[in-house]
PDB file of N, CA and C in Angstrom:
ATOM      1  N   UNK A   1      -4.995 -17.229  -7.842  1.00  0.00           N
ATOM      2  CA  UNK A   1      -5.254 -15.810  -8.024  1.00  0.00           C
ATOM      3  C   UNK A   1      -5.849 -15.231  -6.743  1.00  0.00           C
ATOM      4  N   UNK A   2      -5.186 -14.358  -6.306  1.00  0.00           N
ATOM      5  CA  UNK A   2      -5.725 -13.328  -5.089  1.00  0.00           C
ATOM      6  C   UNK A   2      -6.942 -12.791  -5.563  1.00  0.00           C
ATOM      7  N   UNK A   3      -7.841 -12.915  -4.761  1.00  0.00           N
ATOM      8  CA  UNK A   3      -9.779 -12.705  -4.281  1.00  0.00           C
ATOM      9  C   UNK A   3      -9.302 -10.320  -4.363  1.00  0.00           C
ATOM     10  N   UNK A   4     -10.294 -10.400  -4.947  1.00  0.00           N
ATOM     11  CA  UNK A   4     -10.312  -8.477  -4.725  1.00  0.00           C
ATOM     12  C   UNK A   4     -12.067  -8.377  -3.688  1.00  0.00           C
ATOM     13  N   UNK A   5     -11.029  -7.458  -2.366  1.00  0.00           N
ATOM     14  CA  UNK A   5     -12.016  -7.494  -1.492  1.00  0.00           C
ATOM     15  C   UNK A   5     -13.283  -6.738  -2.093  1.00  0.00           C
ATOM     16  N   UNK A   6     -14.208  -7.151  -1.573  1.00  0.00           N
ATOM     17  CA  UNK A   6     -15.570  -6.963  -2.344  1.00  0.00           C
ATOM     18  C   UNK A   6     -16.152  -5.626  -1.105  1.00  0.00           C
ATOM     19  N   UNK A   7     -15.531  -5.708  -0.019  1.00  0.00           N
ATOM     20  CA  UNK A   7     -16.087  -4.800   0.978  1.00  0.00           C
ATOM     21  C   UNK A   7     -15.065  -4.686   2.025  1.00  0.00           C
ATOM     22  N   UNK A   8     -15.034  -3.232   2.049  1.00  0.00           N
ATOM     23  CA  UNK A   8     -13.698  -2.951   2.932  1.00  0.00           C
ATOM     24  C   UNK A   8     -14.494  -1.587   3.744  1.00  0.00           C
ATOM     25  N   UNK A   9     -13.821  -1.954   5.241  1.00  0.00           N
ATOM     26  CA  UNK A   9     -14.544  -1.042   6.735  1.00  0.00           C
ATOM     27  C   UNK A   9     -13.398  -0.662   7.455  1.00  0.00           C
ATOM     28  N   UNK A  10     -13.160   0.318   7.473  1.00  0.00           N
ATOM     29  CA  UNK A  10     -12.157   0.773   9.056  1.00  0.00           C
ATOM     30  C   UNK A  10     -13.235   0.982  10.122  1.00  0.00           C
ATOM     31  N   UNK A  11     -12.820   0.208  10.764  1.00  0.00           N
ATOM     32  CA  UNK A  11     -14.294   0.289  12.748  1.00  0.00           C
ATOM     33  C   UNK A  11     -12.910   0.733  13.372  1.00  0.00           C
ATOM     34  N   UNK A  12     -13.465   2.780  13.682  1.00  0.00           N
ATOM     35  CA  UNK A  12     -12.588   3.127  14.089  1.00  0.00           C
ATOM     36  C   UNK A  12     -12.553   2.258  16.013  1.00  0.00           C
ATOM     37  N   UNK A  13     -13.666   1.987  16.355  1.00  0.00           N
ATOM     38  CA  UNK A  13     -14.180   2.024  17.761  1.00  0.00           C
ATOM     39  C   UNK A  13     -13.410   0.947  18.034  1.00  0.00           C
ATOM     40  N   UNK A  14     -13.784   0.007  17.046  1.00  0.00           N
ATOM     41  CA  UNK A  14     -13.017  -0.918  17.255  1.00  0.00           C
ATOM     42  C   UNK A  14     -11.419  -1.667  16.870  1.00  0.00           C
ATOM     43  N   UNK A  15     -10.762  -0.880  16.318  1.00  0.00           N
ATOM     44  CA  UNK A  15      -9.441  -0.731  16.284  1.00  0.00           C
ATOM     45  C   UNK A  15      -9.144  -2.012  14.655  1.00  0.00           C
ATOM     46  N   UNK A  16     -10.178  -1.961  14.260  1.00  0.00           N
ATOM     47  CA  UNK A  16      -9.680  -2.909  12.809  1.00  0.00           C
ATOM     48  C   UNK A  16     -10.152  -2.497  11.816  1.00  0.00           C
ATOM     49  N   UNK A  17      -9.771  -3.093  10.389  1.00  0.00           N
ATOM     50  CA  UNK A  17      -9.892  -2.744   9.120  1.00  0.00           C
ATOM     51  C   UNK A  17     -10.865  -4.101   8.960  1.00  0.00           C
ATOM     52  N   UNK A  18     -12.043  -3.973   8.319  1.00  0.00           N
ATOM     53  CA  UNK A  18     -12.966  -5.431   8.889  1.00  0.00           C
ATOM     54  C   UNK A  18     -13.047  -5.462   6.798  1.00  0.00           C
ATOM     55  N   UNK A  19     -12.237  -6.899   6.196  1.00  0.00           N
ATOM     56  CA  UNK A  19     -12.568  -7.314   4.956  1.00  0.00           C
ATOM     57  C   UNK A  19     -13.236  -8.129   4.901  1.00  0.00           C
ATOM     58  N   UNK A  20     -14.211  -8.167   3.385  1.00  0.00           N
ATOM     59  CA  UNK A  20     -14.713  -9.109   3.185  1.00  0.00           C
ATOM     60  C   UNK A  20     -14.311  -9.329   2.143  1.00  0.00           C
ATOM     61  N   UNK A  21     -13.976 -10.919   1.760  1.00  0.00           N
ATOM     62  CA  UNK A  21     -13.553 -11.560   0.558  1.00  0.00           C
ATOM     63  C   UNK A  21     -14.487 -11.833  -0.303  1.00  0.00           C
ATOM     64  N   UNK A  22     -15.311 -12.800   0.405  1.00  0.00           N
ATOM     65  CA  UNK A  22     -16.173 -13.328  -0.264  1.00  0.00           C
ATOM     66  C   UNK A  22     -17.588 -13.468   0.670  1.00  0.00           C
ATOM     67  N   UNK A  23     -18.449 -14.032   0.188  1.00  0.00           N
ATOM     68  CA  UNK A  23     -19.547 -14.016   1.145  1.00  0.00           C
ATOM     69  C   UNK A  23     -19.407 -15.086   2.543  1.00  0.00           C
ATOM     70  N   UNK A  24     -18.307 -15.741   2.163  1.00  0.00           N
ATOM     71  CA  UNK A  24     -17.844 -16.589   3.078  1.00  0.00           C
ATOM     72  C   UNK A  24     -17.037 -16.433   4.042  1.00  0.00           C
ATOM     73  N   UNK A  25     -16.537 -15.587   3.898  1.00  0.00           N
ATOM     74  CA  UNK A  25     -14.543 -15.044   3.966  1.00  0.00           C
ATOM     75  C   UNK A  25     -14.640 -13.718   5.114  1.00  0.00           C
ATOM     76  N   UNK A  26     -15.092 -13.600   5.704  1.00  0.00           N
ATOM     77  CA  UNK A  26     -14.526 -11.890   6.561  1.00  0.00           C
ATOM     78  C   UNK A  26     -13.833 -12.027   7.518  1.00  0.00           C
ATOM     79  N   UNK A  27     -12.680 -11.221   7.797  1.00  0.00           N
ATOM     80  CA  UNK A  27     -11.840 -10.919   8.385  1.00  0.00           C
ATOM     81  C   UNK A  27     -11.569  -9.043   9.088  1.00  0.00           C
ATOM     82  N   UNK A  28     -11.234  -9.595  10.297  1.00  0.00           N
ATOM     83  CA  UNK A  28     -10.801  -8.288  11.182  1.00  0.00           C
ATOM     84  C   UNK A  28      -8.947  -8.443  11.593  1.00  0.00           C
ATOM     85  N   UNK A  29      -8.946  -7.007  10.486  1.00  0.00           N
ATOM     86  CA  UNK A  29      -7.401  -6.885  11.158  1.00  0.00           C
ATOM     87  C   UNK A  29      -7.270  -5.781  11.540  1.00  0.00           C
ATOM     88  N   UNK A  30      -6.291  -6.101  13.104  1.00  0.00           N
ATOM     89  CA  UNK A  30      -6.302  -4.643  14.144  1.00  0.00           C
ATOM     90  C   UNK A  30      -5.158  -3.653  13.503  1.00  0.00           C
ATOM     91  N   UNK A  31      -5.909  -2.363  13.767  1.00  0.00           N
ATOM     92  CA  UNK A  31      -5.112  -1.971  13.147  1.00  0.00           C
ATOM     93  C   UNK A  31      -3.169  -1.707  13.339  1.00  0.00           C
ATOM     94  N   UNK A  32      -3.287  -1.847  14.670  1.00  0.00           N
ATOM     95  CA  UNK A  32      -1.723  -2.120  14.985  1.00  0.00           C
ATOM     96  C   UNK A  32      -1.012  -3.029  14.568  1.00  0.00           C
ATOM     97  N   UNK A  33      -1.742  -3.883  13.906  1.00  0.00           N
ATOM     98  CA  UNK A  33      -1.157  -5.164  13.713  1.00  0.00           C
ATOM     99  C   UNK A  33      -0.274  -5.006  11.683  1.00  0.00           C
ATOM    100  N   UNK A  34      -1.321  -4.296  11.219  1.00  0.00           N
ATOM    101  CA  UNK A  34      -1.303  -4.138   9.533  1.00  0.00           C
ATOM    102  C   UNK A  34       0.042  -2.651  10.266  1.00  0.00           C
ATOM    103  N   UNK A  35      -0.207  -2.059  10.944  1.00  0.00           N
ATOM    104  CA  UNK A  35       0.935  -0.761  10.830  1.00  0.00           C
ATOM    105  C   UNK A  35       1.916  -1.309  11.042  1.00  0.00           C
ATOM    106  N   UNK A  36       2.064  -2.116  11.808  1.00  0.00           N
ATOM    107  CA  UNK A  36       3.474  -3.712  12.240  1.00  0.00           C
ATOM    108  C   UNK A  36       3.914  -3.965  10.820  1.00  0.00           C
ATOM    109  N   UNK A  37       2.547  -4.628   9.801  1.00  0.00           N
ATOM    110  CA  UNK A  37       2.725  -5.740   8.897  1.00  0.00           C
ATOM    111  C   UNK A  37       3.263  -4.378   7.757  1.00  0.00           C
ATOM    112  N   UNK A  38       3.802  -3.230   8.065  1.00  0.00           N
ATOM    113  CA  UNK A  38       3.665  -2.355   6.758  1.00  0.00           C
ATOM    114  C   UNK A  38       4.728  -3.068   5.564  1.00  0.00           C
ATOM    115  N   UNK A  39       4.711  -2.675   4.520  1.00  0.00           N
ATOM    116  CA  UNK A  39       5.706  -3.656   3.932  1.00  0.00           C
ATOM    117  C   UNK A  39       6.528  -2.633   2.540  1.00  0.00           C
ATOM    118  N   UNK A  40       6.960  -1.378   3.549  1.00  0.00           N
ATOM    119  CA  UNK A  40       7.687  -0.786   2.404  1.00  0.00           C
ATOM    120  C   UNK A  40       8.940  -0.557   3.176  1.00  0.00           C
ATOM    121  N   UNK A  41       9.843  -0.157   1.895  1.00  0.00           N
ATOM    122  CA  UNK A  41      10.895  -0.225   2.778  1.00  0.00           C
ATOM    123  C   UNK A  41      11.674   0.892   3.822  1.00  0.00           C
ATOM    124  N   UNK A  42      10.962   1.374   4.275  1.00  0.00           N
ATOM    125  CA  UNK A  42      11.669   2.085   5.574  1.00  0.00           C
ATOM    126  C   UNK A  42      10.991   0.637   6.854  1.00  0.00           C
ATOM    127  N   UNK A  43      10.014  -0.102   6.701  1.00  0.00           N
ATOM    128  CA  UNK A  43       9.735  -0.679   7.463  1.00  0.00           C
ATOM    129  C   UNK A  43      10.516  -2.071   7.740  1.00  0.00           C
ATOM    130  N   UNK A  44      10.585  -2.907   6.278  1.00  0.00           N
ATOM    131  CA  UNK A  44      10.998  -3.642   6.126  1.00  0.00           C
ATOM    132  C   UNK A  44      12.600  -3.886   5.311  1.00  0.00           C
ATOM    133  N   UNK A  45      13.677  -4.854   4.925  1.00  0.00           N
ATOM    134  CA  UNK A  45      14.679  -4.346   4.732  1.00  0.00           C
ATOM    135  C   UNK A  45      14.127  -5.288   2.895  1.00  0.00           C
ATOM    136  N   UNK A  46      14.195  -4.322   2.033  1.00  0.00           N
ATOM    137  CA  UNK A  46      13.963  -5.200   0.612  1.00  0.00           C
ATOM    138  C   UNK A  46      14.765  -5.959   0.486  1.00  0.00           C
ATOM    139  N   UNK A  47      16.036  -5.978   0.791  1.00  0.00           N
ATOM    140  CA  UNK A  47      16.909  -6.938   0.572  1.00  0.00           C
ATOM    141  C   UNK A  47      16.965  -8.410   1.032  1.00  0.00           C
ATOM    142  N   UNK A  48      17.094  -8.419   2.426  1.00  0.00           N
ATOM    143  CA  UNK A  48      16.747  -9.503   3.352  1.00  0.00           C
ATOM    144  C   UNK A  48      15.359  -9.813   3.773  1.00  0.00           C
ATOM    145  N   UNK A  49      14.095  -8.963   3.445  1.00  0.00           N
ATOM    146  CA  UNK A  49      12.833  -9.188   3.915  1.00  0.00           C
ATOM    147  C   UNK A  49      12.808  -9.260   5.299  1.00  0.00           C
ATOM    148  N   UNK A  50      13.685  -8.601   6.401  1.00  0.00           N
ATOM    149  CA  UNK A  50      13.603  -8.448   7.926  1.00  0.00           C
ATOM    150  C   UNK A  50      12.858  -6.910   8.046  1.00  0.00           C
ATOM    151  N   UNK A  51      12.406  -7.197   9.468  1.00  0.00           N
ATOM    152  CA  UNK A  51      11.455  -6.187   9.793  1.00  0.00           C
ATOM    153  C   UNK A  51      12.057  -5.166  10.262  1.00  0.00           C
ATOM    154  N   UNK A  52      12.392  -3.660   9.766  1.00  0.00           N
ATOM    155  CA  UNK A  52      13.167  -3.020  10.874  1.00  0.00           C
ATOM    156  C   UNK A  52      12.332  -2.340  11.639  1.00  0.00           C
ATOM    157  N   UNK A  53      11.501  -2.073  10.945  1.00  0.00           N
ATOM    158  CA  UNK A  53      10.622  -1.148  12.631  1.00  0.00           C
ATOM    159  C   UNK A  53      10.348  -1.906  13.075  1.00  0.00           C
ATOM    160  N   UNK A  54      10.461  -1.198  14.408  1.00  0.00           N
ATOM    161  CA  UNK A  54      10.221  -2.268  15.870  1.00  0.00           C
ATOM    162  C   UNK A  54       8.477  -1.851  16.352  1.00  0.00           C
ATOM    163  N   UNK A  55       8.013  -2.843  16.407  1.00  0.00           N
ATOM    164  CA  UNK A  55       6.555  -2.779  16.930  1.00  0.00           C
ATOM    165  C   UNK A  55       6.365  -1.919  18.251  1.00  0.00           C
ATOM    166  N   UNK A  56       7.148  -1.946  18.931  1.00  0.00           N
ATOM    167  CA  UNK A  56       7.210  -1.401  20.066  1.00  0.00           C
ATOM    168  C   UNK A  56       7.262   0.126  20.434  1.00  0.00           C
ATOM    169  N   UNK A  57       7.400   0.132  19.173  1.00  0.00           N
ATOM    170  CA  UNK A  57       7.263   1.825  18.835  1.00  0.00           C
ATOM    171  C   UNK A  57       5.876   2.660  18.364  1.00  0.00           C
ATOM    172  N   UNK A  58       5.056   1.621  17.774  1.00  0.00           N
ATOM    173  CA  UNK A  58       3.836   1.948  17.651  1.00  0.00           C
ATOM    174  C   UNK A  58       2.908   1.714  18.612  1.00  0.00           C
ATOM    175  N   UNK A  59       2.417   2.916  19.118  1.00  0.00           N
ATOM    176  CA  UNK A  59       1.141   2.647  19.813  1.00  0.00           C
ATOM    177  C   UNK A  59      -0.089   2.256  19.832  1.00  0.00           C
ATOM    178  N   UNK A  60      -0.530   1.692  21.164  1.00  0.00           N
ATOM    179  CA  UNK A  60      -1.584   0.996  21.167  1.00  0.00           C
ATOM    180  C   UNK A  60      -2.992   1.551  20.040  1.00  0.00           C
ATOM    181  N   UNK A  61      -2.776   3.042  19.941  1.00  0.00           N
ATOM    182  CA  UNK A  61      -4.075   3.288  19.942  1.00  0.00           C
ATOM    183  C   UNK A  61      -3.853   3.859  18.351  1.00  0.00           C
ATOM    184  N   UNK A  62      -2.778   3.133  17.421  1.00  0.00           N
ATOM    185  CA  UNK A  62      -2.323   3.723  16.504  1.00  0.00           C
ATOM    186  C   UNK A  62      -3.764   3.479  15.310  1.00  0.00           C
ATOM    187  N   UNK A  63      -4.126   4.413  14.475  1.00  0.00           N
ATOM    188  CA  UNK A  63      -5.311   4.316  13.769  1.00  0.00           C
ATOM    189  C   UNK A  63      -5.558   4.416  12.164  1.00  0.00           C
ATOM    190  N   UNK A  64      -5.763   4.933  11.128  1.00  0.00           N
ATOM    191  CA  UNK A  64      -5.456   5.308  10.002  1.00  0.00           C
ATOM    192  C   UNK A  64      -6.334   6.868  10.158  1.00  0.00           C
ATOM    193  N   UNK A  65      -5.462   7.525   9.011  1.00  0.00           N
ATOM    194  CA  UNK A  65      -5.945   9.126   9.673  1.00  0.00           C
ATOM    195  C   UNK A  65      -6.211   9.085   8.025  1.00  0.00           C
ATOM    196  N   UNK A  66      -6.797   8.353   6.750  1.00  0.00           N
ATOM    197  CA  UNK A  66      -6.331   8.504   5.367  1.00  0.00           C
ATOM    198  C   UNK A  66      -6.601   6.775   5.164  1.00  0.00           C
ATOM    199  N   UNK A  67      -7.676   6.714   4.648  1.00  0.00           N
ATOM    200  CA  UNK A  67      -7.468   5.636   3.306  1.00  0.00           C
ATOM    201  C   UNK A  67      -8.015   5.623   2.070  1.00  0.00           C
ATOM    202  N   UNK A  68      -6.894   5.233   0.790  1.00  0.00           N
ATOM    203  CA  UNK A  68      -7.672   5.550  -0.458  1.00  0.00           C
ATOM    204  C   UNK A  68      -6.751   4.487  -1.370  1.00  0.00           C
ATOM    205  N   UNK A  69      -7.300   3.998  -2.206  1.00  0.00           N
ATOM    206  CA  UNK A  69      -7.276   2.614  -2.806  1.00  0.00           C
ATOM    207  C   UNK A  69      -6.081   3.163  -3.602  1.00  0.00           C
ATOM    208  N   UNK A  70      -5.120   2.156  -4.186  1.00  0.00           N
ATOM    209  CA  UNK A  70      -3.811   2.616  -5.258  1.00  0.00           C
ATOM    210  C   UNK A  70      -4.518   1.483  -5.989  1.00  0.00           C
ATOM    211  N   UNK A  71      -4.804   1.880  -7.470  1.00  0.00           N
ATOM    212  CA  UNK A  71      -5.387   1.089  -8.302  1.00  0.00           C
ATOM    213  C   UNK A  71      -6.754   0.482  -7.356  1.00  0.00           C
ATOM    214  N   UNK A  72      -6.604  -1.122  -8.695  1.00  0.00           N
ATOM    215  CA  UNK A  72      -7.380  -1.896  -7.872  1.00  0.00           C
ATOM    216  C   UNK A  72      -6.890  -3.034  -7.235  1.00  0.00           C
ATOM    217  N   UNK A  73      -5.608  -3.066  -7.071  1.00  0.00           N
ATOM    218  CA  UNK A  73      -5.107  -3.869  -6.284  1.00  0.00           C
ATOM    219  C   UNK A  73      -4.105  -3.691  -4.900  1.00  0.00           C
ATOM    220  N   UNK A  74      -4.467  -2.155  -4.173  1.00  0.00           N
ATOM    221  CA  UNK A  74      -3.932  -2.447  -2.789  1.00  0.00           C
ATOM    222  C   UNK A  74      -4.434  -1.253  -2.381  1.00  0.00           C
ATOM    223  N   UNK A  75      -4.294  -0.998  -0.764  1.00  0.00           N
ATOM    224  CA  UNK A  75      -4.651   0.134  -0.073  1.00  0.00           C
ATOM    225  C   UNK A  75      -3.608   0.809   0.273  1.00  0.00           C
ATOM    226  N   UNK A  76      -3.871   1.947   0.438  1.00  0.00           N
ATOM    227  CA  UNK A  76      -2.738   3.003   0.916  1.00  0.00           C
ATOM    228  C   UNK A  76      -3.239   3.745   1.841  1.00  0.00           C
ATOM    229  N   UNK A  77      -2.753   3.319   3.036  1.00  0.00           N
ATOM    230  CA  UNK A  77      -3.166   4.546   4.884  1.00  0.00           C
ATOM    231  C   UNK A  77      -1.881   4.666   5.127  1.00  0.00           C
ATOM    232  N   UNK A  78      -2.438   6.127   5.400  1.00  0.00           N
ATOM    233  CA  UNK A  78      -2.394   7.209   6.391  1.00  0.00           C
ATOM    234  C   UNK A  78      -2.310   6.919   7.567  1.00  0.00           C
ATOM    235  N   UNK A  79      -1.050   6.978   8.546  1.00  0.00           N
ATOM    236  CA  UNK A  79      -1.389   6.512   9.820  1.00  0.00           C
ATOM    237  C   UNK A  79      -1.487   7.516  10.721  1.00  0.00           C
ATOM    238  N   UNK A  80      -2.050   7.322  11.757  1.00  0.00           N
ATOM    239  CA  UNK A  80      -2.503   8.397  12.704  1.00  0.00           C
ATOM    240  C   UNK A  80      -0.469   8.457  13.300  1.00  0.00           C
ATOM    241  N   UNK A  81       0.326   7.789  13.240  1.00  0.00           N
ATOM    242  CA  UNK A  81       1.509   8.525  13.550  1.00  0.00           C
ATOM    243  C   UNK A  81       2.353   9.096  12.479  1.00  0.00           C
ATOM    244  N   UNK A  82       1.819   9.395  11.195  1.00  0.00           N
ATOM    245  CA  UNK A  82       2.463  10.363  10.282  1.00  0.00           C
ATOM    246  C   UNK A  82       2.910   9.369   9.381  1.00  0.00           C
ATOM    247  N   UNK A  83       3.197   7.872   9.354  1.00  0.00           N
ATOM    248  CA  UNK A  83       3.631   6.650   7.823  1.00  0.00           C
ATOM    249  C   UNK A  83       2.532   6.635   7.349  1.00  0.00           C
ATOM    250  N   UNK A  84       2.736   6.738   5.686  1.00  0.00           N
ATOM    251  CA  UNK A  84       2.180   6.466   5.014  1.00  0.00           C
ATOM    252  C   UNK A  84       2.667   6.202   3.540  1.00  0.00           C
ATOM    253  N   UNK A  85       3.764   5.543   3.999  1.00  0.00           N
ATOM    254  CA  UNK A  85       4.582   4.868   2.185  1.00  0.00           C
ATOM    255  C   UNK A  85       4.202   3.385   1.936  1.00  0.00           C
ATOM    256  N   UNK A  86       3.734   2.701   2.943  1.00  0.00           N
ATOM    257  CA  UNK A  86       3.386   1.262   2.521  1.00  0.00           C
ATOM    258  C   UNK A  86       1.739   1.084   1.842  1.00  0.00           C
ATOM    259  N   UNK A  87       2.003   0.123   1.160  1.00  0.00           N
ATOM    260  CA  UNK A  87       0.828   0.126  -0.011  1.00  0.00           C
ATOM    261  C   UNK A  87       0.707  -1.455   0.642  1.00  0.00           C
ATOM    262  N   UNK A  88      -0.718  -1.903   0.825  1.00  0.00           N
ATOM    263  CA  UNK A  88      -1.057  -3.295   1.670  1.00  0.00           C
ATOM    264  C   UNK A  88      -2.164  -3.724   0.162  1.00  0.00           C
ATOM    265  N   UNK A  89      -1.405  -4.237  -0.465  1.00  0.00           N
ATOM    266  CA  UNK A  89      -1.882  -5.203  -1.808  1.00  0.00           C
ATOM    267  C   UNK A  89      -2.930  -6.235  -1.514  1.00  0.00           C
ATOM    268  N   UNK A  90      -3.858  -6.564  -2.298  1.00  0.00           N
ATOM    269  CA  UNK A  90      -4.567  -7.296  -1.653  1.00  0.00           C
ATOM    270  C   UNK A  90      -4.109  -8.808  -1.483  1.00  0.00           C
ATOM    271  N   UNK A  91      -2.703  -9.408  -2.098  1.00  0.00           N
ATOM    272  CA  UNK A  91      -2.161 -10.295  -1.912  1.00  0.00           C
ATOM    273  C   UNK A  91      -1.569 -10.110  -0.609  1.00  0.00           C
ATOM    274  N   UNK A  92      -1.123  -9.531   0.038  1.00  0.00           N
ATOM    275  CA  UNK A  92      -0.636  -9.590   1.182  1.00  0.00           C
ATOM    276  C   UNK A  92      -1.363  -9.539   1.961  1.00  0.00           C
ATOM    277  N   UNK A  93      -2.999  -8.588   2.141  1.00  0.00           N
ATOM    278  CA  UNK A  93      -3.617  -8.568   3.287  1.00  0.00           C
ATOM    279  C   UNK A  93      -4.574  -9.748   3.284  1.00  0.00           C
ATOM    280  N   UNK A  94      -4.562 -10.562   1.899  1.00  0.00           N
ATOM    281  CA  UNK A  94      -5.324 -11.931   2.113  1.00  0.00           C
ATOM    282  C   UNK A  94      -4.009 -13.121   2.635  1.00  0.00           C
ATOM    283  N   UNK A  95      -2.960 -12.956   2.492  1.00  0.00           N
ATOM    284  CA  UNK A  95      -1.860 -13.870   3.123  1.00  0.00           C
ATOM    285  C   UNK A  95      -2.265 -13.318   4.490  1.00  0.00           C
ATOM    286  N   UNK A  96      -2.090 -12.213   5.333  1.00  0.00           N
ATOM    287  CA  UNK A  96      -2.367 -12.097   6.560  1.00  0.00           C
ATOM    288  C   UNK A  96      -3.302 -12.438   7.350  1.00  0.00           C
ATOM    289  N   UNK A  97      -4.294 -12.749   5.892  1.00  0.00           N
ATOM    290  CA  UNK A  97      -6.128 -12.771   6.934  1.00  0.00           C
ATOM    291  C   UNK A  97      -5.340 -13.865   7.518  1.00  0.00           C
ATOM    292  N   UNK A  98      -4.518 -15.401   7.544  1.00  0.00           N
ATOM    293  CA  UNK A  98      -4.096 -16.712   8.615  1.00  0.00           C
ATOM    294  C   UNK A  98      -3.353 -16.402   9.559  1.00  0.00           C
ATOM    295  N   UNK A  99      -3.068 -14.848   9.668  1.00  0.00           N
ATOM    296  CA  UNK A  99      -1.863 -14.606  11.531  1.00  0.00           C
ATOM    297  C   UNK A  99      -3.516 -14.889  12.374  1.00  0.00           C
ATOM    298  N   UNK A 100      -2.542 -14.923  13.249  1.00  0.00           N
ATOM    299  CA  UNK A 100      -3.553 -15.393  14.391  1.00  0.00           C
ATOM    300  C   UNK A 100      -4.039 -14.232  14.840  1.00  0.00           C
ATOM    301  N   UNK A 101      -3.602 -13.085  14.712  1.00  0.00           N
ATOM    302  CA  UNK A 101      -4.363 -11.715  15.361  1.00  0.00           C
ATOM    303  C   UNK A 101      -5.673 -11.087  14.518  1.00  0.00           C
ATOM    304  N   UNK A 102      -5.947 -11.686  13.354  1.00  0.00           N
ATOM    305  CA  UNK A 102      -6.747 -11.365  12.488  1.00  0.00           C
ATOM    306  C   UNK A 102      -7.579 -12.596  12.713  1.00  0.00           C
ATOM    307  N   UNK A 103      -9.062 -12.026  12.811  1.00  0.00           N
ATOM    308  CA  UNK A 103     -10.438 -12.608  13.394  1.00  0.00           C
ATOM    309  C   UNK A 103     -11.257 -12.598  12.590  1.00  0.00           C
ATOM    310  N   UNK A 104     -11.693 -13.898  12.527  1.00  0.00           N
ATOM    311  CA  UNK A 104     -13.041 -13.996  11.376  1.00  0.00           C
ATOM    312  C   UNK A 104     -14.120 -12.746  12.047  1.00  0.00           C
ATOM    313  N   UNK A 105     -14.800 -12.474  11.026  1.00  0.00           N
ATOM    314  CA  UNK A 105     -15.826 -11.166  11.368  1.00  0.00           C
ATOM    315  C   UNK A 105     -16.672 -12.036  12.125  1.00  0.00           C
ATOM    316  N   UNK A 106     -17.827 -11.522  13.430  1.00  0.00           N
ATOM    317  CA  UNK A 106     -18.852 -11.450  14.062  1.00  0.00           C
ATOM    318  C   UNK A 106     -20.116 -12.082  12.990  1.00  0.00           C
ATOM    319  N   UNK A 107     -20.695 -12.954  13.283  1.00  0.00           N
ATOM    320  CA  UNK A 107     -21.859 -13.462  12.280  1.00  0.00           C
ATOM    321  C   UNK A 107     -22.364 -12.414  11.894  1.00  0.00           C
ATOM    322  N   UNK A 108     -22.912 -11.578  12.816  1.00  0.00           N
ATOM    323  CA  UNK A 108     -24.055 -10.945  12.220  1.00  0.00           C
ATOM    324  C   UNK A 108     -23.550  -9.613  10.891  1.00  0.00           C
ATOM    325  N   UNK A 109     -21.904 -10.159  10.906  1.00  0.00           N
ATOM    326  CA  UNK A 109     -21.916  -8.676   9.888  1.00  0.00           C
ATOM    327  C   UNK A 109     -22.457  -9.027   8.691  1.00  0.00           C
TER     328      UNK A 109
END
């Protein structure tokens, strides 16, 4: 059973969405990385599960302009370049906390 994040941060300064799972568990994901990982389908193809937007199209400094929970099981942003149809479930953004671009949180958080 997928963990329901207990504490959720956008650090705009610092370009991530910073979760906590558990008291054990925190994770930083940038936010370019989750606008990459979007998983609806103008992004992705439902059929084949290939990625069609190209990363390369989103910019560095891409941010969330909008976040507000769908139920209690996923988030829905607003991106600072105008997408906002992908819904990031908390099953998927706890499968992501293991990419390598997503960073255990800083001790002291």
């Amino acid at each position: 059973m997928t963990p329901t994040p207990q504490k959720i941060r956008a650090l705009r300064g610092e370009g991530v969405f910073e979760i906590v799972w558990s008291p054990e568990e925190c994770r930083r994901y940038p936010f370019k990385f989750l606008r990459c990982a979007c998983p609806c389908a103008g992004c992705i193809n439902e059929f084949t599960g290939e990625q069609i937007l190209d990363p390369a199209t989103i910019p560095e400094t891409i941010h969330p302009a909008a976040v507000e929970f769908s139920g209690n099981y996923a988030l829905k942003i607003q991106w600072s370049d105008g997408h906002a149809t992908g819904l990031y479930s908390w099953e998927l953004l706890h499968r992501l906390a293991s990419a390598p671009e997503v960073l255990a949180c800083p001790a002291t958080t």
